[in-house]
N, C-alpha and C. Protein backbone atom coordinates (compact mmCIF):
# COMPACT_ATOMS: atom_id res chain seq x y z
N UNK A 1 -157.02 -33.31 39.11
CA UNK A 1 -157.72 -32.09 38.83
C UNK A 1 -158.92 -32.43 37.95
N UNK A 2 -159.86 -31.79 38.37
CA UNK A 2 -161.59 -32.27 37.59
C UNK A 2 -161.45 -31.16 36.33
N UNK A 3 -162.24 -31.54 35.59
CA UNK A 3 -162.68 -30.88 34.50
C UNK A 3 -162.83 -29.00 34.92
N UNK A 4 -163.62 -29.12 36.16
CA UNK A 4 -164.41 -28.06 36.23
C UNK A 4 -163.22 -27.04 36.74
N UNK A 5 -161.65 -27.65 37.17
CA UNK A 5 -160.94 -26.46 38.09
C UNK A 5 -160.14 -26.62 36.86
N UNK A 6 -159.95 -27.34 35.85
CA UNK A 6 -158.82 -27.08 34.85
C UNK A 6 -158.78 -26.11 34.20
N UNK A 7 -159.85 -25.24 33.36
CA UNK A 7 -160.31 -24.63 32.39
C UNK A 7 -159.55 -23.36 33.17
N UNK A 8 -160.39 -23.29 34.51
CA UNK A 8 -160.30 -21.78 34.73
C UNK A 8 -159.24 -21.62 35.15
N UNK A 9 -158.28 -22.14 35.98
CA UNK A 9 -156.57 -22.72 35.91
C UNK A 9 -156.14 -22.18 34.73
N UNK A 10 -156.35 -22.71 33.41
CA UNK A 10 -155.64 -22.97 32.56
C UNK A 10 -155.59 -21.13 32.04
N UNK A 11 -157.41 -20.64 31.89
CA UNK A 11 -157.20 -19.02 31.74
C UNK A 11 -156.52 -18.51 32.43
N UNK A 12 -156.39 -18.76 33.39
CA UNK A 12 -155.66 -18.13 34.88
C UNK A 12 -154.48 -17.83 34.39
N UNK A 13 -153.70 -18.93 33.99
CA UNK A 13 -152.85 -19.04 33.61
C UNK A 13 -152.15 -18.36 32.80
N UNK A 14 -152.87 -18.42 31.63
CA UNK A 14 -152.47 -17.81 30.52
C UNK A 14 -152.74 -16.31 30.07
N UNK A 15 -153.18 -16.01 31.32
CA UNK A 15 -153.51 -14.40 31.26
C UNK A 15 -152.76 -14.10 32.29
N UNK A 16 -152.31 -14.70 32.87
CA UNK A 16 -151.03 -14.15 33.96
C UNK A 16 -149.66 -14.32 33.24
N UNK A 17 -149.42 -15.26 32.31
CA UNK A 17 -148.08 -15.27 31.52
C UNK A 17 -148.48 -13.78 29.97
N UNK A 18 -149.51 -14.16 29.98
CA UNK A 18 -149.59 -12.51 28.95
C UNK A 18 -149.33 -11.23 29.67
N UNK A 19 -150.14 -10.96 30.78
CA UNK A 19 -149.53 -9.63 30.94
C UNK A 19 -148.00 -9.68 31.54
N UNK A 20 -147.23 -10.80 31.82
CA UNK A 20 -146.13 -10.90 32.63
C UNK A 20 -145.13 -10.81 31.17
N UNK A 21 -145.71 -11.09 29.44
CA UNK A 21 -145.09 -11.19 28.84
C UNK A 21 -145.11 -9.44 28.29
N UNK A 22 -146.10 -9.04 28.33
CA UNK A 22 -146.17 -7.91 27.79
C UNK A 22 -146.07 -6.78 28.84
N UNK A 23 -145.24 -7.09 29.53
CA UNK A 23 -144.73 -5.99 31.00
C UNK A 23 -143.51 -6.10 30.74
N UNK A 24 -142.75 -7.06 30.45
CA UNK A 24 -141.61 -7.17 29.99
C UNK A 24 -141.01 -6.61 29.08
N UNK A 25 -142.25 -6.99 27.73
CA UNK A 25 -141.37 -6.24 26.54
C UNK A 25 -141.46 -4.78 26.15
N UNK A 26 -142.43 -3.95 27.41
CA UNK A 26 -142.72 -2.54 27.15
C UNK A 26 -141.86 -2.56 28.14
N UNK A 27 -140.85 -3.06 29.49
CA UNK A 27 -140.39 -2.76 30.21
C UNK A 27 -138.64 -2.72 29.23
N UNK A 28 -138.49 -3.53 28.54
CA UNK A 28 -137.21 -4.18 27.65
C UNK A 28 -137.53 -2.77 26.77
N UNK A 29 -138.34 -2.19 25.83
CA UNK A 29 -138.72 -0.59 24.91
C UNK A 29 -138.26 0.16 25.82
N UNK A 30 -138.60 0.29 26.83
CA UNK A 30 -138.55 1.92 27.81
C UNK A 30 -136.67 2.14 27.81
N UNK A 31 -136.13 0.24 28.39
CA UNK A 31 -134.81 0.53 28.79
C UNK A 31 -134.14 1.04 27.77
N UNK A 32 -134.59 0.28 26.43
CA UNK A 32 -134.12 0.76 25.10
C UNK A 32 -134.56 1.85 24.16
N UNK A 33 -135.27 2.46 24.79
CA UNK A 33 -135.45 3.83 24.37
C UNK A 33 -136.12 3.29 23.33
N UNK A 34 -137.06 2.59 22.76
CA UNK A 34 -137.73 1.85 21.52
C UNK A 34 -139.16 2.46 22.25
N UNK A 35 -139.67 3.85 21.20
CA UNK A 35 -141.37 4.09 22.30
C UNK A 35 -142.34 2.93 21.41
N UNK A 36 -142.67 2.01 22.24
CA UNK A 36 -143.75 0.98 22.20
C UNK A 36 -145.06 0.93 22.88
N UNK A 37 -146.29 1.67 22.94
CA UNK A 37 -147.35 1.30 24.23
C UNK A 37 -147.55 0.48 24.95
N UNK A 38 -147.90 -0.01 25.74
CA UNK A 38 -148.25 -1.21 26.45
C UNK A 38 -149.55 -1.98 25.60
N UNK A 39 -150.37 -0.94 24.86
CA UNK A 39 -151.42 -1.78 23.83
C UNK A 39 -150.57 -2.71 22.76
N UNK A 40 -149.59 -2.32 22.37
CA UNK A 40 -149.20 -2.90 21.47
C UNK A 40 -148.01 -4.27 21.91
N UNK A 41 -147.68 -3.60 23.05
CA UNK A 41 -146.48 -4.70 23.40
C UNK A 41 -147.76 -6.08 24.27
N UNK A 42 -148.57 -5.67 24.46
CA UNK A 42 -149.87 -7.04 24.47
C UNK A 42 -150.36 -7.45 23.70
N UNK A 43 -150.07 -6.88 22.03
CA UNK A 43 -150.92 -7.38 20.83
C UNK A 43 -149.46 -8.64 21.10
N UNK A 44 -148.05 -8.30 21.20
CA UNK A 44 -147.43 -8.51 20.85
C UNK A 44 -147.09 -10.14 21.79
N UNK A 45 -147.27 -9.81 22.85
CA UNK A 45 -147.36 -10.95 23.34
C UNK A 45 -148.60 -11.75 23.59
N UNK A 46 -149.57 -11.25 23.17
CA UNK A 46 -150.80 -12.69 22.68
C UNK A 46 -150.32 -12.96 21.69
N UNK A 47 -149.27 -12.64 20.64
CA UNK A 47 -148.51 -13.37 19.62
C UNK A 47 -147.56 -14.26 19.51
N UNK A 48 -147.03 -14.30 20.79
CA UNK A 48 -145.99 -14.73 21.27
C UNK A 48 -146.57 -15.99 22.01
N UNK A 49 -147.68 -15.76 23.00
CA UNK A 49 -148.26 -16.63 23.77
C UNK A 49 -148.69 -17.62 22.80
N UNK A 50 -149.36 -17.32 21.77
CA UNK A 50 -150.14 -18.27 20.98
C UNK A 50 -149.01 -19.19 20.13
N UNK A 51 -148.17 -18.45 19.69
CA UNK A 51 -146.84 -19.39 19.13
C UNK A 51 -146.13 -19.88 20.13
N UNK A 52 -146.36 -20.06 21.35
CA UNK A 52 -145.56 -20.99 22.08
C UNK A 52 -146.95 -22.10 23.14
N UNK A 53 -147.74 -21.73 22.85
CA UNK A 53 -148.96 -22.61 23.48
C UNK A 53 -149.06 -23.97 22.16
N UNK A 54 -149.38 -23.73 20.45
CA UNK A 54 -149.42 -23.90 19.70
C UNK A 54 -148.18 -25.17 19.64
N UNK A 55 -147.01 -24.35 19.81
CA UNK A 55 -145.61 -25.73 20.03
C UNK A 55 -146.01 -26.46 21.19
N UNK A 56 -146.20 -26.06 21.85
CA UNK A 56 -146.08 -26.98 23.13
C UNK A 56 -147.34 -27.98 22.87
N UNK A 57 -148.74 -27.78 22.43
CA UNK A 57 -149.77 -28.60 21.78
C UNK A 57 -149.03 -29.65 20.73
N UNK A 58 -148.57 -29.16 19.79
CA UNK A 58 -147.70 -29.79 18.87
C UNK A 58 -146.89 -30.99 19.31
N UNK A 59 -146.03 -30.30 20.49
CA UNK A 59 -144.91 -31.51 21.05
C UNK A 59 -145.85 -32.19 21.83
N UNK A 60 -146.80 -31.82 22.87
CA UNK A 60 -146.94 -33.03 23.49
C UNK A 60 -148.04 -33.96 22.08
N UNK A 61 -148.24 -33.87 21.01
CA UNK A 61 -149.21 -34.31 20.44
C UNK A 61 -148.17 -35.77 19.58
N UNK A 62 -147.28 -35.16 19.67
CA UNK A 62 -145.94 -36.10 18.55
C UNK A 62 -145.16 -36.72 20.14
N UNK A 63 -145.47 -36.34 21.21
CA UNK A 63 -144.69 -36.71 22.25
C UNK A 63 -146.16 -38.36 22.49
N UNK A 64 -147.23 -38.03 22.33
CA UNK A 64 -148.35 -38.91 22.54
C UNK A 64 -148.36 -40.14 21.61
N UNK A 65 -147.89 -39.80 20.36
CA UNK A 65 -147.57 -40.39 19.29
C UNK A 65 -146.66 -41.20 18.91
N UNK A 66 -145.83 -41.28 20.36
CA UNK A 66 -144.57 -42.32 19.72
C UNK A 66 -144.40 -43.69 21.14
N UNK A 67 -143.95 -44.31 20.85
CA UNK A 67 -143.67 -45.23 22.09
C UNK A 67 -142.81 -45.37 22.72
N UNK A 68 -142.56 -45.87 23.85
CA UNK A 68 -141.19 -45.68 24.66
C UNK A 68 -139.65 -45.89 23.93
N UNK A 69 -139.97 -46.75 22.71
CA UNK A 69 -138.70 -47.08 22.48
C UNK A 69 -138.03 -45.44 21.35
N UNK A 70 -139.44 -45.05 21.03
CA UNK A 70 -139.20 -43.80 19.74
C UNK A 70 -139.44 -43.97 18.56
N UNK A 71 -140.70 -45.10 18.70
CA UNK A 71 -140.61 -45.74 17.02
C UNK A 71 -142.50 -44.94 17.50
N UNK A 72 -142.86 -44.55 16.48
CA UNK A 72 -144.39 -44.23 15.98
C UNK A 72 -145.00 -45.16 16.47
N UNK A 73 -146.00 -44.99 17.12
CA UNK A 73 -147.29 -46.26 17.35
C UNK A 73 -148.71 -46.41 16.21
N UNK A 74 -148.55 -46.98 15.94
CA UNK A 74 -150.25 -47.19 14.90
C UNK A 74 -150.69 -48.18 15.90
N UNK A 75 -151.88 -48.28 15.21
CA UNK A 75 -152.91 -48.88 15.56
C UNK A 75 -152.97 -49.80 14.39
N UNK A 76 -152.73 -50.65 14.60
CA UNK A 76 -152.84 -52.15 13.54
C UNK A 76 -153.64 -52.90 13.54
N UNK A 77 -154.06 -53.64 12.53
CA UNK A 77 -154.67 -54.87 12.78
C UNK A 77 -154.61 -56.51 13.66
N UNK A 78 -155.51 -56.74 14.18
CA UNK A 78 -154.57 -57.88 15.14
C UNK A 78 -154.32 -59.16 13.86
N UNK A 79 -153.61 -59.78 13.74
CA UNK A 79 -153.67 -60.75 12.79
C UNK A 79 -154.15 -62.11 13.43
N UNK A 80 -155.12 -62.66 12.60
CA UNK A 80 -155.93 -64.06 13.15
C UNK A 80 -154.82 -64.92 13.32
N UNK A 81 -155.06 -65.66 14.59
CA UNK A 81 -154.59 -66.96 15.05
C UNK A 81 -154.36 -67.68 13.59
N UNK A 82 -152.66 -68.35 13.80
CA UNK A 82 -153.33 -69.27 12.74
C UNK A 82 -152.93 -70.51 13.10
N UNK A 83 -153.73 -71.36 12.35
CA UNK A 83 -154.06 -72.82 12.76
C UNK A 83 -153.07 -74.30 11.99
């Protein structure tokens, strides 16, 4: 995937899991008799979206960060040949 189809993918995306999140939780109020708007149950899940986009950035960032065996990778110095 190029640069140019990722981005709009990625909005795509994430505006189809928002309103799918916030259809839910005004759909989950109605069953429960909890009166919630649909304005608010979307504040509620761009809150939701962003705390789980945020982890998932997080893990793959500490997932990038370690090496196959599970030990941390640095970047070290090479140490000179010695003679």
């Amino acid at each position: 995937m190029t640069g140019q189809t990722r981005l709009p993918r990625l909005v795509l995306s994430l505006a189809v899991w928002w309103m799918l999140i916030a259809l839910i939780l005004w759909l989950l109020g109605k069953a429960l008799d909890q009166a919630a708007t649909l304005t608010e149950c979307a504040s509620s899940s761009a809150f939701l979206l962003a705390i789980g986009e945020a982890g998932d950035w997080l893990r793959r960032r500490r997932k990038a960060n370690r090496s196959p065996r599970g030990h941390r990778t640095t970047q070290s110095r090479q140490q000179p040949p010695s003679t």
